[in-house]
Every structure is written in C-alpha cells, then in structure tokens.
N, C-alpha and C. Protein backbone atom coordinates (compact mmCIF):
# COMPACT_ATOMS: atom_id res chain seq x y z
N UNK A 1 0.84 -1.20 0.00
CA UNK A 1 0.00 0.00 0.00
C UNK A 1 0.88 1.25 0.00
N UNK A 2 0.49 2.08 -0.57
CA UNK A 2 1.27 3.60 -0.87
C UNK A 2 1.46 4.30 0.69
N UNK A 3 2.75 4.98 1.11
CA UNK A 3 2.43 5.59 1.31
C UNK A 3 1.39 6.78 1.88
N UNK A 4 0.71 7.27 2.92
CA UNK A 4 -0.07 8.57 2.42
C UNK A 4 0.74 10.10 1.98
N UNK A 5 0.35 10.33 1.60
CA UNK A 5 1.59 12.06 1.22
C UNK A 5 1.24 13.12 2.37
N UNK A 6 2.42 13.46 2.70
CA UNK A 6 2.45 14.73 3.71
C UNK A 6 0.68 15.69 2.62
N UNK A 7 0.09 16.41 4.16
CA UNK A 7 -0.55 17.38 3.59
C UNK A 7 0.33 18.79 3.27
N UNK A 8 1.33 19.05 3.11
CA UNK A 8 2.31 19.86 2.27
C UNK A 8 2.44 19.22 0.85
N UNK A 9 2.50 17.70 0.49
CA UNK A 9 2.72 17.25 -0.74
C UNK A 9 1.71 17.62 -1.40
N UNK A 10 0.23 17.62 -0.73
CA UNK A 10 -0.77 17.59 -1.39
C UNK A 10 -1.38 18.75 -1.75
N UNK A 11 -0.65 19.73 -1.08
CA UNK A 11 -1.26 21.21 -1.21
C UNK A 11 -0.07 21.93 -2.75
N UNK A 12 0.81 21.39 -2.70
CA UNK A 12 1.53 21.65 -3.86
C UNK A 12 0.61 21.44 -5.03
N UNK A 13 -0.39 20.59 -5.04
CA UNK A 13 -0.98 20.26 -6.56
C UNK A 13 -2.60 21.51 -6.17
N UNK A 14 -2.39 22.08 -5.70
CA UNK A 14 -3.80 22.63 -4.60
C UNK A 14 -3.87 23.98 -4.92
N UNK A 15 -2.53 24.81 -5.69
CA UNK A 15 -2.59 25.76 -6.65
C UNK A 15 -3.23 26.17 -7.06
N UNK A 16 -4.16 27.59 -7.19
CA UNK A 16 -4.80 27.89 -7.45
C UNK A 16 -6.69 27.91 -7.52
N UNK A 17 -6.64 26.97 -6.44
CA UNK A 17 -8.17 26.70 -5.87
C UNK A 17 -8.59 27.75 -5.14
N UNK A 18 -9.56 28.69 -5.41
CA UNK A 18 -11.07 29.39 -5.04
C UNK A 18 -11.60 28.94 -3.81
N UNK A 19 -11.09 28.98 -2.92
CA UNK A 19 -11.94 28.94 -1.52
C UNK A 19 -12.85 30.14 -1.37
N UNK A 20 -13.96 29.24 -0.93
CA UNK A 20 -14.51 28.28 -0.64
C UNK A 20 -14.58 27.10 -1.11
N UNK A 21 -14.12 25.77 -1.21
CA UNK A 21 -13.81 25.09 -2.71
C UNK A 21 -14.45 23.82 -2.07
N UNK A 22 -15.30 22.94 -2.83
CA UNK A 22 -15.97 21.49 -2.45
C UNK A 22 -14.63 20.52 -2.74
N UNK A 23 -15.55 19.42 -2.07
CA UNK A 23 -14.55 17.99 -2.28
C UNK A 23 -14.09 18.21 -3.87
N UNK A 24 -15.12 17.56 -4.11
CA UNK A 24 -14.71 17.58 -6.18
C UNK A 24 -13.91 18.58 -6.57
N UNK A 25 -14.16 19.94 -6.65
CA UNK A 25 -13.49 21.16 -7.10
C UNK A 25 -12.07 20.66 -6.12
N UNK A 26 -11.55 20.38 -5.58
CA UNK A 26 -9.60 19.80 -5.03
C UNK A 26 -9.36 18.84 -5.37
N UNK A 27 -10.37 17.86 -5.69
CA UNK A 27 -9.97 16.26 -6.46
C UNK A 27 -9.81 17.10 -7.71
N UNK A 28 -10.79 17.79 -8.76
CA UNK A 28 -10.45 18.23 -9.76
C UNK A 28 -9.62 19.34 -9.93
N UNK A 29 -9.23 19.92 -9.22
CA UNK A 29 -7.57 20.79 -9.36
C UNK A 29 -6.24 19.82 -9.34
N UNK A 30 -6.42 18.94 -7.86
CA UNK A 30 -5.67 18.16 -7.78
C UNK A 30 -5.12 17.58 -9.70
N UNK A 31 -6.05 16.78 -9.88
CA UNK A 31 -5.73 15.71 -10.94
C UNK A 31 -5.53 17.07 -12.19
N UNK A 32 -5.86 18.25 -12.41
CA UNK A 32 -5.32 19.11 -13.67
C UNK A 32 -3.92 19.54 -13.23
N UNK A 33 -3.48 19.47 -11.99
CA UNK A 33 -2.52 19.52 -11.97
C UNK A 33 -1.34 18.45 -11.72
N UNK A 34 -1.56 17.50 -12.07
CA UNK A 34 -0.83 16.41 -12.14
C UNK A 34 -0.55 15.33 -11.32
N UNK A 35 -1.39 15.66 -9.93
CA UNK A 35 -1.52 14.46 -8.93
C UNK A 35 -1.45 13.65 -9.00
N UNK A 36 -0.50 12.61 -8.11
CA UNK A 36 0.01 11.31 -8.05
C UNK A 36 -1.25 10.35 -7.65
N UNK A 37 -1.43 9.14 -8.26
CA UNK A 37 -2.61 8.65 -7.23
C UNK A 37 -2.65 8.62 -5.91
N UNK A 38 -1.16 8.43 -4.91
CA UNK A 38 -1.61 8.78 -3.71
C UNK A 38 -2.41 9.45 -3.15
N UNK A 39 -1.51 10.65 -3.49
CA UNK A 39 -2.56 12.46 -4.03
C UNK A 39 -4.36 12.25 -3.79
N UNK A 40 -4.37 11.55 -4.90
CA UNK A 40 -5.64 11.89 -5.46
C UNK A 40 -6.67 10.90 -4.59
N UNK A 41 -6.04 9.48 -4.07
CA UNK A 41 -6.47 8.81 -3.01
C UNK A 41 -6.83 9.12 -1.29
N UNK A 42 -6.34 10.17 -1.11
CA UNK A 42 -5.97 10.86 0.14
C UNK A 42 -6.88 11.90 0.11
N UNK A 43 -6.83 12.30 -1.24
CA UNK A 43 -8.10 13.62 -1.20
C UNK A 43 -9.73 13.07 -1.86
N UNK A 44 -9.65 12.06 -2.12
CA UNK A 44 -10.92 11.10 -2.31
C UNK A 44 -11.61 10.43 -0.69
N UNK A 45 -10.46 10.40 -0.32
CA UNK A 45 -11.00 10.04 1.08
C UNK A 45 -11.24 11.22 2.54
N UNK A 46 -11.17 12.58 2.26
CA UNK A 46 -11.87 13.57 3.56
C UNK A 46 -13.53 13.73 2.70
N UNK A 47 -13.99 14.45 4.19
CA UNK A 47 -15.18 14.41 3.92
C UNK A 47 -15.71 15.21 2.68
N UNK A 48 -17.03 14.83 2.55
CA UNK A 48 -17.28 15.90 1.18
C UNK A 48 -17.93 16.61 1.88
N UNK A 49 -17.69 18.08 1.62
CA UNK A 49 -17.71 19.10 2.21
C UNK A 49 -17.29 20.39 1.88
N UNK A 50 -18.08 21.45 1.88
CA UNK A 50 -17.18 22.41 1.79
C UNK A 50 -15.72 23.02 2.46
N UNK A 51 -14.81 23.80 2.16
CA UNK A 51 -13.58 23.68 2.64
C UNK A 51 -13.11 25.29 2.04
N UNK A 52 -13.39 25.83 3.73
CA UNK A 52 -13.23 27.36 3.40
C UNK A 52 -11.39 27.88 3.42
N UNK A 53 -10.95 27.24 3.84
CA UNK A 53 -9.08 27.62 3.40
C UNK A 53 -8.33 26.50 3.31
N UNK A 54 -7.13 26.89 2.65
CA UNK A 54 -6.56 25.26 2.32
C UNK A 54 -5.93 24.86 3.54
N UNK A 55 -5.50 24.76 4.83
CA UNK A 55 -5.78 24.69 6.09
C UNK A 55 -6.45 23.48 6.74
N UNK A 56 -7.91 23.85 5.99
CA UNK A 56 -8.87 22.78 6.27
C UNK A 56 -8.65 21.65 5.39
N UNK A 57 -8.39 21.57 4.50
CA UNK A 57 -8.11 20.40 3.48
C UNK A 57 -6.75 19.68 4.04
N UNK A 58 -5.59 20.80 4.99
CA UNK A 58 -4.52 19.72 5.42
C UNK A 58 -5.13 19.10 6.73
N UNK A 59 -5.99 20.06 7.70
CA UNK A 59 -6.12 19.30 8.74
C UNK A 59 -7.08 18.31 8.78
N UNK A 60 -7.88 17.83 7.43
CA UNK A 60 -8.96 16.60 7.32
C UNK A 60 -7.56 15.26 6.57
N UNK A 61 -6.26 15.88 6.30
CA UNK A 61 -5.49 15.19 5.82
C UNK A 61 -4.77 14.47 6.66
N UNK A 62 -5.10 14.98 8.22
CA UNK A 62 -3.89 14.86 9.21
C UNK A 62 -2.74 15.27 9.62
C-alpha cells in the first residue's frame, strides 16, 4: 500500500483553488494539476464538504 503524502505534498498540486472550494473542485484541481494517485487517493478520502481555506483540506489530511 502507498504511502499517504504529507498534507504539504498535497497542497503543492492545490494551486490555485477558489476557496470556498468542495470535495470535487480539489480532487479536480488536484488531478489538472498532475496528482500522483496517492494524491488523489488521500483527497478522495476527507469528507465531502465544503472547505473554506486550504488549512482545512490539510487538517482533514492529518
């Protein structure tokens, strides 16, 4: 099994996201910007939810 990626790895692909931003809208930045499947596995799995700073997307990351 992979790895999970630091939530610093994952905010690198997290560029340019519009907060307030939903689950989907960071899975779909994530993957236009080139996310690893770890990546994209890690951010498939917090809640779906809105996500008012990227902050919140590391601390549902751990």
């Amino acid at each position: 099994m992979a790895e999970t990626p630091s939530p610093i790895d994952v905010q690198k692909y997290l560029g340019g996201v519009d907060y307030p931003a939903s689950r989907d809208e960071i899975l779909d930045r994530a993957q236009e910007s080139g996310a690893g499947d770890d990546v994209l596995h890690a951010l498939r799995n917090i809640p779906d939810q809105t996500y008012e700073k990227p902050t919140d997307v590391s601390a549902e990351l751990g």
